[in-house]
Protein backbone atom coordinates (compact mmCIF):
# COMPACT_ATOMS: atom_id res chain seq x y z
CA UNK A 1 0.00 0.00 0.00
CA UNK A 2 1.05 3.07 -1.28
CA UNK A 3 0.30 6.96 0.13
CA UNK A 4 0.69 9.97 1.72
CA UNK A 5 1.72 9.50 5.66
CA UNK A 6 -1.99 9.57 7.80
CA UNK A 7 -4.29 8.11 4.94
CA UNK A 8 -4.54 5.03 6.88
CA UNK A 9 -2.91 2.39 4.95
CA UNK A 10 -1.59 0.33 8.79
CA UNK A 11 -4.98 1.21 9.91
CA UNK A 12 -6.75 -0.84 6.75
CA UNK A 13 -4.66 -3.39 7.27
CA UNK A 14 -5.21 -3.55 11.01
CA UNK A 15 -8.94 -3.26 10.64
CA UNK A 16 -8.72 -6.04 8.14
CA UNK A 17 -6.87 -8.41 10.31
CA UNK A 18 -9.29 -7.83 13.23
CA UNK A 19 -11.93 -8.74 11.23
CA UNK A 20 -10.87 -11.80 9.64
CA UNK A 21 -9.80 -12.82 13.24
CA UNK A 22 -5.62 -12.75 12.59
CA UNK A 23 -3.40 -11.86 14.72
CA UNK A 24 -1.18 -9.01 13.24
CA UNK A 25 2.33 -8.02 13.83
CA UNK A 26 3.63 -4.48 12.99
CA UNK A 27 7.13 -4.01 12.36
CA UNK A 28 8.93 -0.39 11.74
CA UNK A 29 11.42 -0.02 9.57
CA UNK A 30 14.16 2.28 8.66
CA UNK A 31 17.73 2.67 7.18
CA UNK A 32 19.11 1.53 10.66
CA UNK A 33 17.52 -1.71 10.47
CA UNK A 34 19.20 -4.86 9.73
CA UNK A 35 18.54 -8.09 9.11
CA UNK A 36 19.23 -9.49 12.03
CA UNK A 37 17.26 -6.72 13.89
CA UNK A 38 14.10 -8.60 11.69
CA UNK A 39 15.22 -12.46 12.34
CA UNK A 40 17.07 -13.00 15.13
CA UNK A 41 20.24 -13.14 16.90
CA UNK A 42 22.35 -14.76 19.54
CA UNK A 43 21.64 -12.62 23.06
CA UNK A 44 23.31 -12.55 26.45
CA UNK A 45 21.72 -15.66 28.29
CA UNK A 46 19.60 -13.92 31.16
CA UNK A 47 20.57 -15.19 34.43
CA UNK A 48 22.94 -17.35 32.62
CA UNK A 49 26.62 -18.19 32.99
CA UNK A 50 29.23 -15.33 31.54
CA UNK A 51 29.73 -15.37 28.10
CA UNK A 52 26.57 -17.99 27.68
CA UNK A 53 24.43 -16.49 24.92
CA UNK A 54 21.09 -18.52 22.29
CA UNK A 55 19.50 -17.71 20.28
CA UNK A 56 16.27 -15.45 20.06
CA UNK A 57 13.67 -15.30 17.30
CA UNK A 58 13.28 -11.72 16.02
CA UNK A 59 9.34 -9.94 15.24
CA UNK A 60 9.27 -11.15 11.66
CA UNK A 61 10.61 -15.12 11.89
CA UNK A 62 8.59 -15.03 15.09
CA UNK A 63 5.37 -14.13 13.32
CA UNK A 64 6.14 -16.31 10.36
CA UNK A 65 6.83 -19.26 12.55
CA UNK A 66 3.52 -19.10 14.13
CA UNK A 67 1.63 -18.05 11.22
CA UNK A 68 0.54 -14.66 11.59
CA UNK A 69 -0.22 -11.21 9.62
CA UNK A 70 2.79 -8.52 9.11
CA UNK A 71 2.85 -5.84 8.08
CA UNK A 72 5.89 -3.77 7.16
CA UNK A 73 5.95 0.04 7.90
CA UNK A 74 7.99 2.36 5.73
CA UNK A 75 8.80 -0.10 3.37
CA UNK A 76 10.93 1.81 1.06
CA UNK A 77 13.33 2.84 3.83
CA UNK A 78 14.98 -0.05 4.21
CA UNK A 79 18.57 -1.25 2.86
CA UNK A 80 19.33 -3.41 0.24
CA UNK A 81 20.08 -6.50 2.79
CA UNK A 82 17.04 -6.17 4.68
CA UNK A 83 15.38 -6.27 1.56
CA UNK A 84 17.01 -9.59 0.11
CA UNK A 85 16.46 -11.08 3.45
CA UNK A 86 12.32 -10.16 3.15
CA UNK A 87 12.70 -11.42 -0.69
CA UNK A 88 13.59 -14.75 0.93
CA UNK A 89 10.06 -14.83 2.69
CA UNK A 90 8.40 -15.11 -0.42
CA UNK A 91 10.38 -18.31 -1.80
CA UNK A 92 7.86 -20.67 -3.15
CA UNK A 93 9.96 -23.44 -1.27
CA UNK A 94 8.89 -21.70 2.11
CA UNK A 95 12.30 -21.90 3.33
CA UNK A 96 14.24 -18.97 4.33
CA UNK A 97 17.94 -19.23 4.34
CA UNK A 98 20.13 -16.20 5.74
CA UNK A 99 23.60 -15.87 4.63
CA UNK A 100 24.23 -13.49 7.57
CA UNK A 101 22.75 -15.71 10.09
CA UNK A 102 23.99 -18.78 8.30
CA UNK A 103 20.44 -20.54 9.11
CA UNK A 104 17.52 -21.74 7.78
CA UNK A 105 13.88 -21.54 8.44
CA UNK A 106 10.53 -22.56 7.54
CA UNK A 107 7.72 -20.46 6.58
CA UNK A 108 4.00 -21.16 7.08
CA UNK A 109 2.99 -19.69 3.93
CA UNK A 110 -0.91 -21.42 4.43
CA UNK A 111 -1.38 -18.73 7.03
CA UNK A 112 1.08 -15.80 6.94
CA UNK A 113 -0.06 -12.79 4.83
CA UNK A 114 2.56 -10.32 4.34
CA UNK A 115 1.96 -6.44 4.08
CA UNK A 116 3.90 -3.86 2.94
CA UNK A 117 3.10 -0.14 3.66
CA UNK A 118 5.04 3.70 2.54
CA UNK A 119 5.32 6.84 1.35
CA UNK A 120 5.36 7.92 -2.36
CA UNK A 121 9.87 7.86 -1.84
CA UNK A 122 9.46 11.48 -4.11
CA UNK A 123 8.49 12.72 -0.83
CA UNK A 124 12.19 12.44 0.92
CA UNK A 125 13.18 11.27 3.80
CA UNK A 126 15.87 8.96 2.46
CA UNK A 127 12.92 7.24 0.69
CA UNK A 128 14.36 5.72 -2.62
CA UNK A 129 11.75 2.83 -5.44
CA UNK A 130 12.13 -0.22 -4.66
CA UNK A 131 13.52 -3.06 -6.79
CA UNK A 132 11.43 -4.05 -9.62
CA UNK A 133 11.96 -7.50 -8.64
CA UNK A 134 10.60 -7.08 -5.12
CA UNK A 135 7.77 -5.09 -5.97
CA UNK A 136 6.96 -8.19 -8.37
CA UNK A 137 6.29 -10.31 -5.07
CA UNK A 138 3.15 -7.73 -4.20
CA UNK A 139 -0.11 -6.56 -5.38
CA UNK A 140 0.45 -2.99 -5.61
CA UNK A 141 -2.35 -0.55 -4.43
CA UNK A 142 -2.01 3.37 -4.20
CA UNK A 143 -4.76 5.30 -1.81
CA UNK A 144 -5.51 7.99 -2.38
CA UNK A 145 -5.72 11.66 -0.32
CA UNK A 146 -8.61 11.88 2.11
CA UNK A 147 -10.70 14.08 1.12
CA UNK A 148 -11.80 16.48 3.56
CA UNK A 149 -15.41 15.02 4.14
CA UNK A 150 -13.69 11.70 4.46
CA UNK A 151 -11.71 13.31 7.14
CA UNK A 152 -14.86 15.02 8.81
CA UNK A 153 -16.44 11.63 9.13
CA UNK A 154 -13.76 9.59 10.84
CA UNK A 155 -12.87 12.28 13.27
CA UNK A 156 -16.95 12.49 14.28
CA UNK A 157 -16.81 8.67 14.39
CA UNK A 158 -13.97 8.38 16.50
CA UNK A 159 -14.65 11.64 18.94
CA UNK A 160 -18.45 11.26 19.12
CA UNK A 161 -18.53 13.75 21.76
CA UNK A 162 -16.67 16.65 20.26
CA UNK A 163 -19.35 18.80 17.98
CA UNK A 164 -19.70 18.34 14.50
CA UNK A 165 -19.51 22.08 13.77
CA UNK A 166 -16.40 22.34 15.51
CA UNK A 167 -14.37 19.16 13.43
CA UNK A 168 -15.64 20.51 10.38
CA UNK A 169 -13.49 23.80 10.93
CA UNK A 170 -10.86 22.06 12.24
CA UNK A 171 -10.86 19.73 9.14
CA UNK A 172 -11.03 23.43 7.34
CA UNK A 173 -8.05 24.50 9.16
CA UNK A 174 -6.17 21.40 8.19
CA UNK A 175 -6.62 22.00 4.53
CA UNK A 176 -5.86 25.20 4.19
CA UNK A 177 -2.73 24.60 5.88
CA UNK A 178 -2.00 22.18 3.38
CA UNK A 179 -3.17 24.31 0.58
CA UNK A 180 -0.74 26.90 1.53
CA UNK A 181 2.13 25.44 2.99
CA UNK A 182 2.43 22.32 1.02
CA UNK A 183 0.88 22.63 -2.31
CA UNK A 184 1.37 26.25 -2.95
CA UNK A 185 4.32 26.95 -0.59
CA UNK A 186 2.87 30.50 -0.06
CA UNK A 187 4.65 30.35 3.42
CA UNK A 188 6.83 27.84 5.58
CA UNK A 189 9.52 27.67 3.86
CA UNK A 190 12.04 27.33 6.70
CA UNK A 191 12.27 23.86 8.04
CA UNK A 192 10.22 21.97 5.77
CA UNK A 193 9.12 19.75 3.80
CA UNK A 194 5.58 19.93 6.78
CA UNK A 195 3.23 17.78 6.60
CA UNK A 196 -0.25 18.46 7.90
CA UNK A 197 -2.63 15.24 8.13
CA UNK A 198 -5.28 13.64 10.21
CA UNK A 199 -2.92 12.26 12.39
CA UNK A 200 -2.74 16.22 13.60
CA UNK A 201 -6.42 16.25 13.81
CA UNK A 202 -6.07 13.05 16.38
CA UNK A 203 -3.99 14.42 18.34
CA UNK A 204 -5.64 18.04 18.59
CA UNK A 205 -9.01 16.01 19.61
CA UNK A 206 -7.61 14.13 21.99
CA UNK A 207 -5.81 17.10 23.97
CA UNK A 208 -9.59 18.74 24.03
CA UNK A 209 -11.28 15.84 25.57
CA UNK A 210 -8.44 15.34 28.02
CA UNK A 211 -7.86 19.05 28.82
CA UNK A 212 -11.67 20.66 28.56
CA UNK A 213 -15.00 19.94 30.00
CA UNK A 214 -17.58 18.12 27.55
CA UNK A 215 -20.04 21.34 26.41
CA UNK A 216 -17.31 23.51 26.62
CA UNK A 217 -14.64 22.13 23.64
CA UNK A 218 -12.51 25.12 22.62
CA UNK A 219 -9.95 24.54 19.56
CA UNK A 220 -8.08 27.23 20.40
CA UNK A 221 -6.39 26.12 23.52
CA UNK A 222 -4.24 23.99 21.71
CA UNK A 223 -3.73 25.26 18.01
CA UNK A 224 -0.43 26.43 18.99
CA UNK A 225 0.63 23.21 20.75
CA UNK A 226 -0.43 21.01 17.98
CA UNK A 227 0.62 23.45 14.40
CA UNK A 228 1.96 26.47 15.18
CA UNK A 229 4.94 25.65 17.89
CA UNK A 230 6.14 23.27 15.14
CA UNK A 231 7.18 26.27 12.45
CA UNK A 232 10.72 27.52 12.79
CA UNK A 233 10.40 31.22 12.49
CA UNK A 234 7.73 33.86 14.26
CA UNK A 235 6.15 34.91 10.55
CA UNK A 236 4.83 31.00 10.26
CA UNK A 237 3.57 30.40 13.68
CA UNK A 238 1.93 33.60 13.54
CA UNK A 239 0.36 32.97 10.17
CA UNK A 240 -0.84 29.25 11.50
CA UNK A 241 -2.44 31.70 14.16
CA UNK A 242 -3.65 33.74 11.44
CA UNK A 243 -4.86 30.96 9.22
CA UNK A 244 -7.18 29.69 12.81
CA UNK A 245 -8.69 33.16 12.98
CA UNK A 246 -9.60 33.39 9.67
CA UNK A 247 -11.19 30.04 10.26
CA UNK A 248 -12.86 30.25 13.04
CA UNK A 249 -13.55 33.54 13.77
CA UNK A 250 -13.71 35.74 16.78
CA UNK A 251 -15.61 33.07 19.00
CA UNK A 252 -12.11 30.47 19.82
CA UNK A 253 -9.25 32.98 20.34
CA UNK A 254 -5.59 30.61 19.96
CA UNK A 255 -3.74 30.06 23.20
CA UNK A 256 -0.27 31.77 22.79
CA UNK A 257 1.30 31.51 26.47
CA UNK A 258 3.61 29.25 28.10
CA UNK A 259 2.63 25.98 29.35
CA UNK A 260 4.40 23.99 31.99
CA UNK A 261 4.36 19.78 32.27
């Protein structure tokens, strides 16, 4: 699965997994991670004698071993070995053999279902396309940009007890930040590439319901905690600011002071 970060490509395949009654297994990756990080390794016996080590199953051969759902985050981050060692998984002899490791390993291939989730890699990040070998092994599907009433309904849906009024502006408030900043790049220049998603819109919700009474939900209070405080230079966090007023109006005035935790 293919898309921009917060379309909810780990969430399908999360949902889908509950569903169907699978167990599923999430595994990060990045340009850090190695193979062995993924399969396994000899560890430091606990308790045991000094210099006794065994071995221990890593996420994915543990999953794969006892037949469950993976899926792979950030797909296109990861280095060439890790990605020859995942190739492996796909062997129609269901046998996984790692040179590094110098082992082999069987694969319940009746059971496992493999996903594989990232970013268009023209977005940056150290992204790069993946072998067209490797892609081969998948069923490639690209989802698309929420759109904002898509966003409007899964924020309702999910915080029932915030107003609908109120997530409809803040889904307006989203998207003209993205307009501006992202797709025009009228402003924020310093600091980016930003990205403004409904990840943001989680978070903001969830501050409100754990900060405010119910009846009394005020966006403002933490606009500046959630967009603004993340822009590098005073014009941009002011024109976040601005961008809220112009929004919302004179009712919800942004919090600007200092907080303490």
């Amino acid at each position: 699965l293919e898309g921009s970060p917060g379309v909810g490509k780990t969430s399908l395949v999360a949902a889908l997994a509950k569903a169907s009654g699978n167990h599923l297994v999430r595994i990060n990756l990045s340009d850090q991670t190695d193979v062995s990080d993924l399969f396994g390794t000899d560890l430091p016996v606990e308790g045991g004698k000094g210099g006794q080590f065994a071995w221990r199953d890593g996420p994915l051969l543990a999953a794969l071993k006892a037949g469950h759902w993976v899926v792979l985050d950030e797909l296109n981050l990861a280095s060439q070995s890790v990605l020859e060692g995942l190739n492996a998984c796909f062997d129609h002899r269901a046998e996984i053999y790692i040179p590094e490791l110098g082992m082999s390993f069987q694969v319940q291939h009746e059971k496992t279902k493999i996903f594989g989730c990232q970013n268009p890699f023209g977005q940056g990040g150290g992204r790069k396309g993946l072998p067209k070998s490797f892609l081969n092994r998948f069923t490639q599907v690209f989802v698309d940009q929420l759109s904002s009433k898509d966003m409007e309904h899964i924020v309702d849906e999910v915080f029932p007890r915030i107003d609908k009024k109120i997530i409809s502006k803040m889904v307006e408030f989203s998207t003209r930040l993205v307009q501006e900043v992202c797709v025009e790049r009228r402003w924020g220049h310093k600091g980016g590439p930003w990205e403004f998603n409904l990840r943001d819109l989680f978070r903001w919700c969830q501050l409100m319901q754990s900060d405010q009474s119910e009846g009394g939900f005020d966006p403002g209070q933490h606009v500046s905690l959630v967009y603004a405080d993340r822009m590098r230079s005073v014009a941009d966090k002011a024109k976040v600011l601005l961008v809220f007023r112009e929004v919302f109006g004179e009712r919800y005035e942004p919090y600007c002071g200092s907080r303490h935790f």
